[in-house]
Protein backbone atom coordinates (compact mmCIF):
# COMPACT_ATOMS: atom_id res chain seq x y z
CA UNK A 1 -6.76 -23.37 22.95
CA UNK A 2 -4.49 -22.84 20.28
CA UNK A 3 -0.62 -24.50 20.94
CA UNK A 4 1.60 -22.08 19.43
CA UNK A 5 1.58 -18.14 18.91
CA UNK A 6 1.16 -17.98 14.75
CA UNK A 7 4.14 -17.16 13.85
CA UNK A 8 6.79 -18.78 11.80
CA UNK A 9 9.16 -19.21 14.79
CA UNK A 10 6.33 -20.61 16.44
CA UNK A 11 3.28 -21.73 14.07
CA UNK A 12 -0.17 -23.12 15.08
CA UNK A 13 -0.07 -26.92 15.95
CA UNK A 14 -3.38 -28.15 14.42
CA UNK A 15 -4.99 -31.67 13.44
CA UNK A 16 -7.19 -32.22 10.74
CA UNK A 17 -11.21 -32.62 11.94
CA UNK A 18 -10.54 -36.55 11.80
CA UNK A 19 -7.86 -36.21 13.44
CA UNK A 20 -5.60 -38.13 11.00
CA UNK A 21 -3.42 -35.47 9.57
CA UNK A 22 -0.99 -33.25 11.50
CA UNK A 23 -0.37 -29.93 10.40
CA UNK A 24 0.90 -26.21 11.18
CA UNK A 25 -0.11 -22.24 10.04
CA UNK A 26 1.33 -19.02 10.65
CA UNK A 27 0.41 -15.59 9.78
CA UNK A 28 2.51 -13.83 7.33
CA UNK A 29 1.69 -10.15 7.61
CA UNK A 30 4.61 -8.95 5.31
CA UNK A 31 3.17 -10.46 2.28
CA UNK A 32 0.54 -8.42 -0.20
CA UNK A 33 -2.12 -9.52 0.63
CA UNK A 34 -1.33 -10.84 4.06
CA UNK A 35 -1.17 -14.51 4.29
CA UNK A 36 -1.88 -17.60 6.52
CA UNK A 37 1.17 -20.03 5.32
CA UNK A 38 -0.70 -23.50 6.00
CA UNK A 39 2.23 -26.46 5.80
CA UNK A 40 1.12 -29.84 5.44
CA UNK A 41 4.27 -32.08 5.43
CA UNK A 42 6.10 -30.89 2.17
CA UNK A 43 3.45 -28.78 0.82
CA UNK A 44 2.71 -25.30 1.58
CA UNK A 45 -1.16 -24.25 1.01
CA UNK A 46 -1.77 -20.16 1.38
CA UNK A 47 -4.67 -18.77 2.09
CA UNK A 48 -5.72 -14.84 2.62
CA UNK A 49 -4.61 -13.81 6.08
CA UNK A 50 -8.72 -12.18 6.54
CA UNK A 51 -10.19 -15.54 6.27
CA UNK A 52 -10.09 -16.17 9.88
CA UNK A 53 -12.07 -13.40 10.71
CA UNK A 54 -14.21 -13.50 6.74
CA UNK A 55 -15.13 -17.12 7.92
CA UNK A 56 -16.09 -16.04 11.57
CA UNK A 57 -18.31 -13.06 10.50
CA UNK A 58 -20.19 -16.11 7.81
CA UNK A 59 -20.71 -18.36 10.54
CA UNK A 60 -22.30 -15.70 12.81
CA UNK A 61 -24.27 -14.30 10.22
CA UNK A 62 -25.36 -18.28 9.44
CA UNK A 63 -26.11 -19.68 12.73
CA UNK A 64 -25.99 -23.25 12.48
CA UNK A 65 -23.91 -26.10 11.51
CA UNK A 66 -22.36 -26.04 8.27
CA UNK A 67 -20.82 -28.66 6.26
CA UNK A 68 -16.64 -28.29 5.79
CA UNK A 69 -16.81 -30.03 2.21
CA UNK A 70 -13.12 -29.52 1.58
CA UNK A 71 -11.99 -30.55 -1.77
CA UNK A 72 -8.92 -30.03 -3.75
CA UNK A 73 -9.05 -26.78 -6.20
CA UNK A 74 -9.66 -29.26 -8.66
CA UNK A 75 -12.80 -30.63 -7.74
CA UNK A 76 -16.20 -29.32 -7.21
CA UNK A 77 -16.92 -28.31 -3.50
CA UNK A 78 -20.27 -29.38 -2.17
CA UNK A 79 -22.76 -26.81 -2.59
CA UNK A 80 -23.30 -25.32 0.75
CA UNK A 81 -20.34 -26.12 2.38
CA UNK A 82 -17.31 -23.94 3.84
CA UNK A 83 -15.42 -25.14 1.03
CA UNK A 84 -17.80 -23.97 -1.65
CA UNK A 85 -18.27 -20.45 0.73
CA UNK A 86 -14.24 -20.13 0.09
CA UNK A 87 -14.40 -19.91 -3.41
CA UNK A 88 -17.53 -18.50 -3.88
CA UNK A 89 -17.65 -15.04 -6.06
CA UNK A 90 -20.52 -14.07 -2.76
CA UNK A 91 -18.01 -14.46 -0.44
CA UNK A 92 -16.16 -10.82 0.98
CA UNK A 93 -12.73 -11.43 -1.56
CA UNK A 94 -15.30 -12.33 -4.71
CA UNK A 95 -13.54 -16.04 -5.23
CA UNK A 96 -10.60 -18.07 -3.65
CA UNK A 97 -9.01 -17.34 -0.41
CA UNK A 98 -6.44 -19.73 -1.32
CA UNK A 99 -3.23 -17.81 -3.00
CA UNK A 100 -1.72 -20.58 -4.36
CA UNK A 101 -2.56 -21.51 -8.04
CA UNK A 102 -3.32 -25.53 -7.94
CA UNK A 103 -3.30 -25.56 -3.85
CA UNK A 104 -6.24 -23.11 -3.40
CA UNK A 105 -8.44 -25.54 -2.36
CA UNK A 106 -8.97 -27.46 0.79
CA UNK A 107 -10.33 -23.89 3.17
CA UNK A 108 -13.01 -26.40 4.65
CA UNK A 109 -10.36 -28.99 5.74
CA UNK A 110 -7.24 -26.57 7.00
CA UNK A 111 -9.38 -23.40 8.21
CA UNK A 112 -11.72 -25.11 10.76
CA UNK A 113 -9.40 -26.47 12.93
CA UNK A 114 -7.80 -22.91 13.47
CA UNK A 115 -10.67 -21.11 14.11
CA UNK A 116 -12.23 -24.35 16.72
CA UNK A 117 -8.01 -23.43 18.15
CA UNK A 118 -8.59 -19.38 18.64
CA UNK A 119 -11.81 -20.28 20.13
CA UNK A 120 -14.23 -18.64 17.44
CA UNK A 121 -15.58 -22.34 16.13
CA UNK A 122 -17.13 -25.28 17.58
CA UNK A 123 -15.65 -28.40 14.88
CA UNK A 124 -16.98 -32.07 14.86
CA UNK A 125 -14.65 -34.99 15.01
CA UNK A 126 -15.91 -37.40 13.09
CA UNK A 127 -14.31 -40.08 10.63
CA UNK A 128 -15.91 -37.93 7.48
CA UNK A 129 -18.44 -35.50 6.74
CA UNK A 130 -17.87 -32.72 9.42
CA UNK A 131 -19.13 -29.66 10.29
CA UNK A 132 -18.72 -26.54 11.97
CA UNK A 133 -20.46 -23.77 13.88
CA UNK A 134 -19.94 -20.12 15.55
CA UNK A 135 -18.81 -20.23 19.27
């Protein structure tokens, strides 16, 4: 279960799938488009508000385990992967769910954990190379 309500007051307490890196989101539903404000120590990633429930639908719709693959914006995603699915042109928003210019990239590391927290996602744990899955 998710600690925290998503908001700013009182954001999403999430871990990375290794569980190495500590992190926090909240929704932003003021900003065009709405936003899920992802902040990693000093950095602040944003991604489109609708991936939570973009990413769910994909999962259903896939039905088995799927590679995160998350990568910097800068690098290639693996082909397959949730990564690659979050910047794909076939995905619902035609291209990146990330807002940010040069910070649109890790979906398939920050995304995961949040859905596995709101229940909709089963995530492994593993040291690398994780995956995830429809509840």
């Amino acid at each position: 279960m998710a600690k925290g309500k998503g908001t700013p007051d009182d954001p999403w307490q999430l871990v990375t799938p290794p569980g190495k890196g500590e992190y926090q989101m909240w929704k932003d539903e003021s900003a065009n488009p709405p936003e899920l404000v992802c902040q990693v120590g000093s950095t602040q990633l944003r991604y489109r508000l609708r991936a939570i429930e973009d990413l769910h639908a994909m999962l259903k719709k896939h039905g088995d385990w799927m590679p995160l693959g998350g990568a910097d914006e800068q690098k290639p995603a693996p082909e397959g992967s949730v990564e690659a699915w979050g910047r794909s042109e076939d995905n619902p928003v035609k291209g990146w769910y990330g807002l940010r210019k040069g910070y649109r990239g890790r979906f398939g590391v920050y995304l995961p954990p949040l859905l596995e927290a709101l229940g909709l996602a089963e995530v492994t744990h593993e040291a690398r190379n994780n995956q995830m899955r429809v509840k």
